[in-house]
C-alpha atoms as a PDB file:
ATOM      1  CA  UNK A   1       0.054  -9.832   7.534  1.00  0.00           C
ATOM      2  CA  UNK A   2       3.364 -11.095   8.734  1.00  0.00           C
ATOM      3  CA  UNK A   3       1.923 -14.018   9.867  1.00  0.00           C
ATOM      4  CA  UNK A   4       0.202 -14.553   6.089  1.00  0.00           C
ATOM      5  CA  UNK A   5       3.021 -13.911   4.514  1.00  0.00           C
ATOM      6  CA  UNK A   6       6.246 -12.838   6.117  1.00  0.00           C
ATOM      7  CA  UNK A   7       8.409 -12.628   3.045  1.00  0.00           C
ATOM      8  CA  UNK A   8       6.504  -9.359   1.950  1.00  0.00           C
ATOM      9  CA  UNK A   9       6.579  -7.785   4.912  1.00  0.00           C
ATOM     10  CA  UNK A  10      10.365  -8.449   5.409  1.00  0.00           C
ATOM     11  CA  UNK A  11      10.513  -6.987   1.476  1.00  0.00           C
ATOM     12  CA  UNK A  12       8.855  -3.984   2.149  1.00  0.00           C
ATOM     13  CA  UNK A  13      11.202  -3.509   4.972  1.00  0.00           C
ATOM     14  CA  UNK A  14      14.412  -4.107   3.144  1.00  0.00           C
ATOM     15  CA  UNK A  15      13.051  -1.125   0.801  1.00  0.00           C
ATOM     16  CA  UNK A  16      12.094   1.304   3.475  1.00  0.00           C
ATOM     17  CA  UNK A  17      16.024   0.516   4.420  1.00  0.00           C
ATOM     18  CA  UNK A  18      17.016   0.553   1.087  1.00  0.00           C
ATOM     19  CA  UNK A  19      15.306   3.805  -0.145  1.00  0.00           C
ATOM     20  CA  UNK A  20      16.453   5.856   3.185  1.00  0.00           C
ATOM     21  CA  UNK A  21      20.213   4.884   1.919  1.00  0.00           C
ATOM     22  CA  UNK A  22      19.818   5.680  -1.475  1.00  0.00           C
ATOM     23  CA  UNK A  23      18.344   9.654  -0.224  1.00  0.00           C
ATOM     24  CA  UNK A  24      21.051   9.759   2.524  1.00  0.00           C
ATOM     25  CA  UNK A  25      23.715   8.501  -0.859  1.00  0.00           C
ATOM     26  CA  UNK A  26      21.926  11.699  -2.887  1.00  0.00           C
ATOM     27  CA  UNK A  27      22.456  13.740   0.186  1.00  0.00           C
ATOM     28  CA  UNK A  28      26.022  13.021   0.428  1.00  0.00           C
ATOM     29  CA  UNK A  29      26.429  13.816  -3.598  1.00  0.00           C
ATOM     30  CA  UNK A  30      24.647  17.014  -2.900  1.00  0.00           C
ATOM     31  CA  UNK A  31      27.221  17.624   0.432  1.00  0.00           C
ATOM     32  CA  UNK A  32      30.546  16.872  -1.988  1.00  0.00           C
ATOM     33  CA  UNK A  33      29.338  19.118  -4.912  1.00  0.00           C
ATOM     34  CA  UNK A  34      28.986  22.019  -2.212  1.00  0.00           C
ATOM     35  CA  UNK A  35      32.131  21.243  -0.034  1.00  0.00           C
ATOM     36  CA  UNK A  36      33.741  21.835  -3.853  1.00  0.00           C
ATOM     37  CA  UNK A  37      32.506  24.478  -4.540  1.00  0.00           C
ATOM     38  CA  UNK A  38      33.159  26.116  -1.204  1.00  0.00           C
ATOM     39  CA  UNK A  39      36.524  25.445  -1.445  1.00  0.00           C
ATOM     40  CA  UNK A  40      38.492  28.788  -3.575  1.00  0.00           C
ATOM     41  CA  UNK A  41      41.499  26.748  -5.113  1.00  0.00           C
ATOM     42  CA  UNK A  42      42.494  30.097  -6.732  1.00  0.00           C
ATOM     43  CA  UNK A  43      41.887  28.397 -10.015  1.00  0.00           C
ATOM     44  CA  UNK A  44      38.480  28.968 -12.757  1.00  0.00           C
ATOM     45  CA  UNK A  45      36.193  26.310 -11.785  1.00  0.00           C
ATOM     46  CA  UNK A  46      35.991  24.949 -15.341  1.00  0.00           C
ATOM     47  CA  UNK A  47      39.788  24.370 -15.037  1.00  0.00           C
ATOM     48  CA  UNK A  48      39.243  22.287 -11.503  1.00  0.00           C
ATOM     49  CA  UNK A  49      39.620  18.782 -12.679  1.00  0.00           C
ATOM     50  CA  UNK A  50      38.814  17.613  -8.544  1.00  0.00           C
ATOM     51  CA  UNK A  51      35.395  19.790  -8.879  1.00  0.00           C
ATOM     52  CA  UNK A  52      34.610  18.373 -12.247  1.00  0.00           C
ATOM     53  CA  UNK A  53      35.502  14.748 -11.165  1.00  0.00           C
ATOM     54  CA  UNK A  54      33.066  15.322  -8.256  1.00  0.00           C
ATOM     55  CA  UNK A  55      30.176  16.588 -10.462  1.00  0.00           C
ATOM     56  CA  UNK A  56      30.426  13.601 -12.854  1.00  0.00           C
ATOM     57  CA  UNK A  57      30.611  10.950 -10.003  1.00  0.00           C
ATOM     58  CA  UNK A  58      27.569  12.745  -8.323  1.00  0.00           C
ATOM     59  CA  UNK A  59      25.660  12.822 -11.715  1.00  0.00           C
ATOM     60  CA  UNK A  60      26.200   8.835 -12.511  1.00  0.00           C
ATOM     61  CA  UNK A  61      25.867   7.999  -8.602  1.00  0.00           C
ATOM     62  CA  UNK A  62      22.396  10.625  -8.369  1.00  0.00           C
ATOM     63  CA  UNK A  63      20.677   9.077 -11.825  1.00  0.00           C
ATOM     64  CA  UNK A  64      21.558   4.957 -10.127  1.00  0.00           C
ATOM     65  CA  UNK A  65      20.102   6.277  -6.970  1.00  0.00           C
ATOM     66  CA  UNK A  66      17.038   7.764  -8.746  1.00  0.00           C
ATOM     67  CA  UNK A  67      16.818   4.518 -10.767  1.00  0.00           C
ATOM     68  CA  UNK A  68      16.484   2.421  -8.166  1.00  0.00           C
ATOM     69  CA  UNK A  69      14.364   4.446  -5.920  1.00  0.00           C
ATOM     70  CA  UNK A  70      11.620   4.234  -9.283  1.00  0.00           C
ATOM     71  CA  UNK A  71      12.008   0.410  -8.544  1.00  0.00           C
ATOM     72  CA  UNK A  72      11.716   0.217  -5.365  1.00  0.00           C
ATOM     73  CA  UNK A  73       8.995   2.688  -5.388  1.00  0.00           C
ATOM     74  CA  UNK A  74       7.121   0.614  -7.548  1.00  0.00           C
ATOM     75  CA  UNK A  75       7.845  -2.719  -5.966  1.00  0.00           C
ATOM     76  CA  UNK A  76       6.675  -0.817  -2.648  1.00  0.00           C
ATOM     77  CA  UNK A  77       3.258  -0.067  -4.330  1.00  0.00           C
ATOM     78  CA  UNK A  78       2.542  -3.410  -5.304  1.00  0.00           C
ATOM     79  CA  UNK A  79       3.372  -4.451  -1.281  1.00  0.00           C
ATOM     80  CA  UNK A  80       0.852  -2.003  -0.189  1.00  0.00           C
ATOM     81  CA  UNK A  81      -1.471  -3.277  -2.613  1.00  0.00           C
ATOM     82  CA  UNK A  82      -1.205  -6.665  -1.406  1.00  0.00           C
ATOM     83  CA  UNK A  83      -1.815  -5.483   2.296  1.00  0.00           C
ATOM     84  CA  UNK A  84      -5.066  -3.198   1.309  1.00  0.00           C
ATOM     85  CA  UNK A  85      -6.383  -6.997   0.367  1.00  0.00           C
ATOM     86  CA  UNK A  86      -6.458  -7.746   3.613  1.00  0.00           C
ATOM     87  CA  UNK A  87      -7.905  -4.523   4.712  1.00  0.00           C
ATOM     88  CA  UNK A  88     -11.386  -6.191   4.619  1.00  0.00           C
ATOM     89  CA  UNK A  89     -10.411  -9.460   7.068  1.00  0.00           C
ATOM     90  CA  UNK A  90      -8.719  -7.047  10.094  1.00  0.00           C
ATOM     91  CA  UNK A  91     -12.481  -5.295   9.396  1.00  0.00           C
ATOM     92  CA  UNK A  92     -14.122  -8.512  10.030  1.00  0.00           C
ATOM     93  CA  UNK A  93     -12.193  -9.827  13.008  1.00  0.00           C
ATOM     94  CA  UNK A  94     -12.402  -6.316  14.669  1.00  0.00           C
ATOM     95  CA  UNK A  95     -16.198  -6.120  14.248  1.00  0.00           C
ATOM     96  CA  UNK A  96     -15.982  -9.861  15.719  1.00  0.00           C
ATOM     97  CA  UNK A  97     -13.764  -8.945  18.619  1.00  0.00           C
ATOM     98  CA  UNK A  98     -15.956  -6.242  19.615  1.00  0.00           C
ATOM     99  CA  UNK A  99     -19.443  -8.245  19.574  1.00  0.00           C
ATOM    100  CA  UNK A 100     -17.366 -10.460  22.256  1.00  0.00           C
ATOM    101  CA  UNK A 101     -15.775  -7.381  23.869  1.00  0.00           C
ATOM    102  CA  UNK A 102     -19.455  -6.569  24.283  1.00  0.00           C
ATOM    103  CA  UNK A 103     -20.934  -9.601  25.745  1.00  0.00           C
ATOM    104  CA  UNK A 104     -20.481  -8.726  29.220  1.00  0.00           C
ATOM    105  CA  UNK A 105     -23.217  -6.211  28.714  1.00  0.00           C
ATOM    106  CA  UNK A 106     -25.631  -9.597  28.824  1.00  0.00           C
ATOM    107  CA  UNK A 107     -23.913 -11.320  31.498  1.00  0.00           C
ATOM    108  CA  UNK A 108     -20.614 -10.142  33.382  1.00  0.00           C
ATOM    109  CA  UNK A 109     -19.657 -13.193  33.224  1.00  0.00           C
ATOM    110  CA  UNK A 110     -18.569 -13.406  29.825  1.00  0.00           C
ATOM    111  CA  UNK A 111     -14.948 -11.789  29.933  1.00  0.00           C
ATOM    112  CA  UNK A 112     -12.719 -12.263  26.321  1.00  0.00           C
ATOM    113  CA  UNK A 113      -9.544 -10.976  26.424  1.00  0.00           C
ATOM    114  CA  UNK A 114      -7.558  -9.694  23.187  1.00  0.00           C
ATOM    115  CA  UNK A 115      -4.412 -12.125  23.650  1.00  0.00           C
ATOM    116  CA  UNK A 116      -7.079 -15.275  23.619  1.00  0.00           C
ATOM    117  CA  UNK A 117      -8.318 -13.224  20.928  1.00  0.00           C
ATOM    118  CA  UNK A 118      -5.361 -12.888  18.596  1.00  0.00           C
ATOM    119  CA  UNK A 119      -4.539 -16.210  19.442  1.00  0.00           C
ATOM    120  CA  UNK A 120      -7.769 -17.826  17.906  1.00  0.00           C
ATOM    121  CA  UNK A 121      -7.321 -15.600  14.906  1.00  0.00           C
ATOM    122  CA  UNK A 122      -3.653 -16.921  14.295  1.00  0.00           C
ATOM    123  CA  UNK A 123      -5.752 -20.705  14.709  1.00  0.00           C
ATOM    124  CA  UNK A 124      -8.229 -19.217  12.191  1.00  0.00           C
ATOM    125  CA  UNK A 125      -5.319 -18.444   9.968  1.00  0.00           C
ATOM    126  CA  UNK A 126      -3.234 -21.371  10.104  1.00  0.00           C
ATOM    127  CA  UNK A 127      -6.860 -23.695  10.237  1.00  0.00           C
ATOM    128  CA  UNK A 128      -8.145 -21.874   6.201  1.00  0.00           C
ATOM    129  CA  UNK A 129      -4.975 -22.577   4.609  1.00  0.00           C
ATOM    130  CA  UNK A 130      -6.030 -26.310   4.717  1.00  0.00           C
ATOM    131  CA  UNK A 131      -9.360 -25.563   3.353  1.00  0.00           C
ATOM    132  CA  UNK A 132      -9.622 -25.704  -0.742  1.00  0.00           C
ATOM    133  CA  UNK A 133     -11.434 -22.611  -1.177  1.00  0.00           C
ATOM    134  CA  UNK A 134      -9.238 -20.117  -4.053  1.00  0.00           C
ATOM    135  CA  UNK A 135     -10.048 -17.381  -2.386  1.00  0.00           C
ATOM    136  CA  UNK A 136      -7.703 -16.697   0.607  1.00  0.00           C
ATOM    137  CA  UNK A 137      -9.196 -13.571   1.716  1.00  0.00           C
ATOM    138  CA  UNK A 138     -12.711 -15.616   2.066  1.00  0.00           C
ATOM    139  CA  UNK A 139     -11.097 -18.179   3.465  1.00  0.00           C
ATOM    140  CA  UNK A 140      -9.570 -16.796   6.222  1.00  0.00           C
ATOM    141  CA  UNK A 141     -12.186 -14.701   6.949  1.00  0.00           C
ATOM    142  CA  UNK A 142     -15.199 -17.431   6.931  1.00  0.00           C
ATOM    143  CA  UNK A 143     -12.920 -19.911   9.008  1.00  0.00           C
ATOM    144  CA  UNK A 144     -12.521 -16.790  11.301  1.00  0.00           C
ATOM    145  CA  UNK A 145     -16.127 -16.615  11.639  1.00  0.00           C
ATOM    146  CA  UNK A 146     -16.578 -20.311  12.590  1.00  0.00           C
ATOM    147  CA  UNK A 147     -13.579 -20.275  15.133  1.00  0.00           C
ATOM    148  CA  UNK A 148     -15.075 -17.362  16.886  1.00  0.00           C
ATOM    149  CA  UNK A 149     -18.459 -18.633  17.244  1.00  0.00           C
ATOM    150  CA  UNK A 150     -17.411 -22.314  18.296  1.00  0.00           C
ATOM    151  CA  UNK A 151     -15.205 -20.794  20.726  1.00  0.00           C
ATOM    152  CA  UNK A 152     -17.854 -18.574  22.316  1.00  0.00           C
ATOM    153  CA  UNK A 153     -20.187 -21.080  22.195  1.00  0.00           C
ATOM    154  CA  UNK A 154     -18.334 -22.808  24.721  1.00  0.00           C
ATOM    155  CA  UNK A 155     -18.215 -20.383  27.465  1.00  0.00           C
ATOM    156  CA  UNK A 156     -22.077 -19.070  26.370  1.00  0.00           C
ATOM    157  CA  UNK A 157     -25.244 -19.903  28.477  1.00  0.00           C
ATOM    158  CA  UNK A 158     -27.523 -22.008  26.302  1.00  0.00           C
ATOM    159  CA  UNK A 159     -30.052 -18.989  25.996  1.00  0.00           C
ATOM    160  CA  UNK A 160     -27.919 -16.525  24.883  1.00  0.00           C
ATOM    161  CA  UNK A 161     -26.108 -18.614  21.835  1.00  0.00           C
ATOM    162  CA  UNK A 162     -28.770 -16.980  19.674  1.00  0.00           C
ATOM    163  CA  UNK A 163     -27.850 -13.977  20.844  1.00  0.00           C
ATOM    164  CA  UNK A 164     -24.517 -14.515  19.725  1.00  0.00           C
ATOM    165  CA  UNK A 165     -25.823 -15.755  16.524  1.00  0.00           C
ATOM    166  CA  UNK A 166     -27.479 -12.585  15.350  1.00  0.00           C
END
């Protein structure tokens, strides 16, 4: 996903960051209504102009915290939305890795490992965003498919291609 699209994932981050300040920011209203109330001034508390002060600030400062927190709540759905699209390409290209993972059940000789792996998936990436087809999810994973089994094809015997094939 970052490599997709890094601008969401550096979004959602921003609003993990940004929601943890806004609870610490309720946390610290909470903490100054109780320090206030702790606190015996020897006068009625509806007389205590500091405590009342303190309330009001914490009441505007708790309802522009809970405001944005809705937002960013809602702007963090629609991020994990757009991830779960992808959900069903990391399915393909894990299903792929592990038919190569599993070649060296037909010949020990036929060793993939996961950083050649990743690497032809960031190729297979990069290669379907020149390709014309509207759907990217399709696209990425069908030029996924194609990378893999050129690549393989390489290092393959000629007998067991078909193999690979099925």
């Amino acid at each position: 996903m970052q490599q997709e699209a890094p601008q969401i994932e550096s979004t959602k981050n921003e609003n993990v960051k940004k929601i943890a300040d806004k609870n610490a920011e309720l946390q610290k209203f909470e903490d100054d209504i109780l320090m206030s109330l702790s606190v015996d001034k020897g006068i009625p508390l509806l007389e205590d102009v500091e405590l009342i002060d303190t309330l009001n600030k914490a009441k505007e400062g708790a309802e522009e915290a809970k405001t944005a927190q809705e937002t960013l709540k809602i702007a963090m759905k629609k991020i994990l939305e757009n991830r779960e699209n992808y959900r069903p390409v990391g399915k393909k290209a894990a299903a792929l890795y592990f038919v190569l993972f599993d070649l060296p059940i037909v010949d020990p000789m036929y060793q993939f490992s996961l950083g050649w792996y990743k690497n032809l998936f960031l190729k297979s990436i990069a290669d379907s965003r020149e390709g014309v087809n509207p759907d990217r999810f399709k696209a990425i994973t069908s030029t996924h498919t194609l990378n893999v089994y050129k690549a393989a094809c390489k290092t393959l015997f000629e007998r067991h291609k078909l193999l690979l094939s099925l």
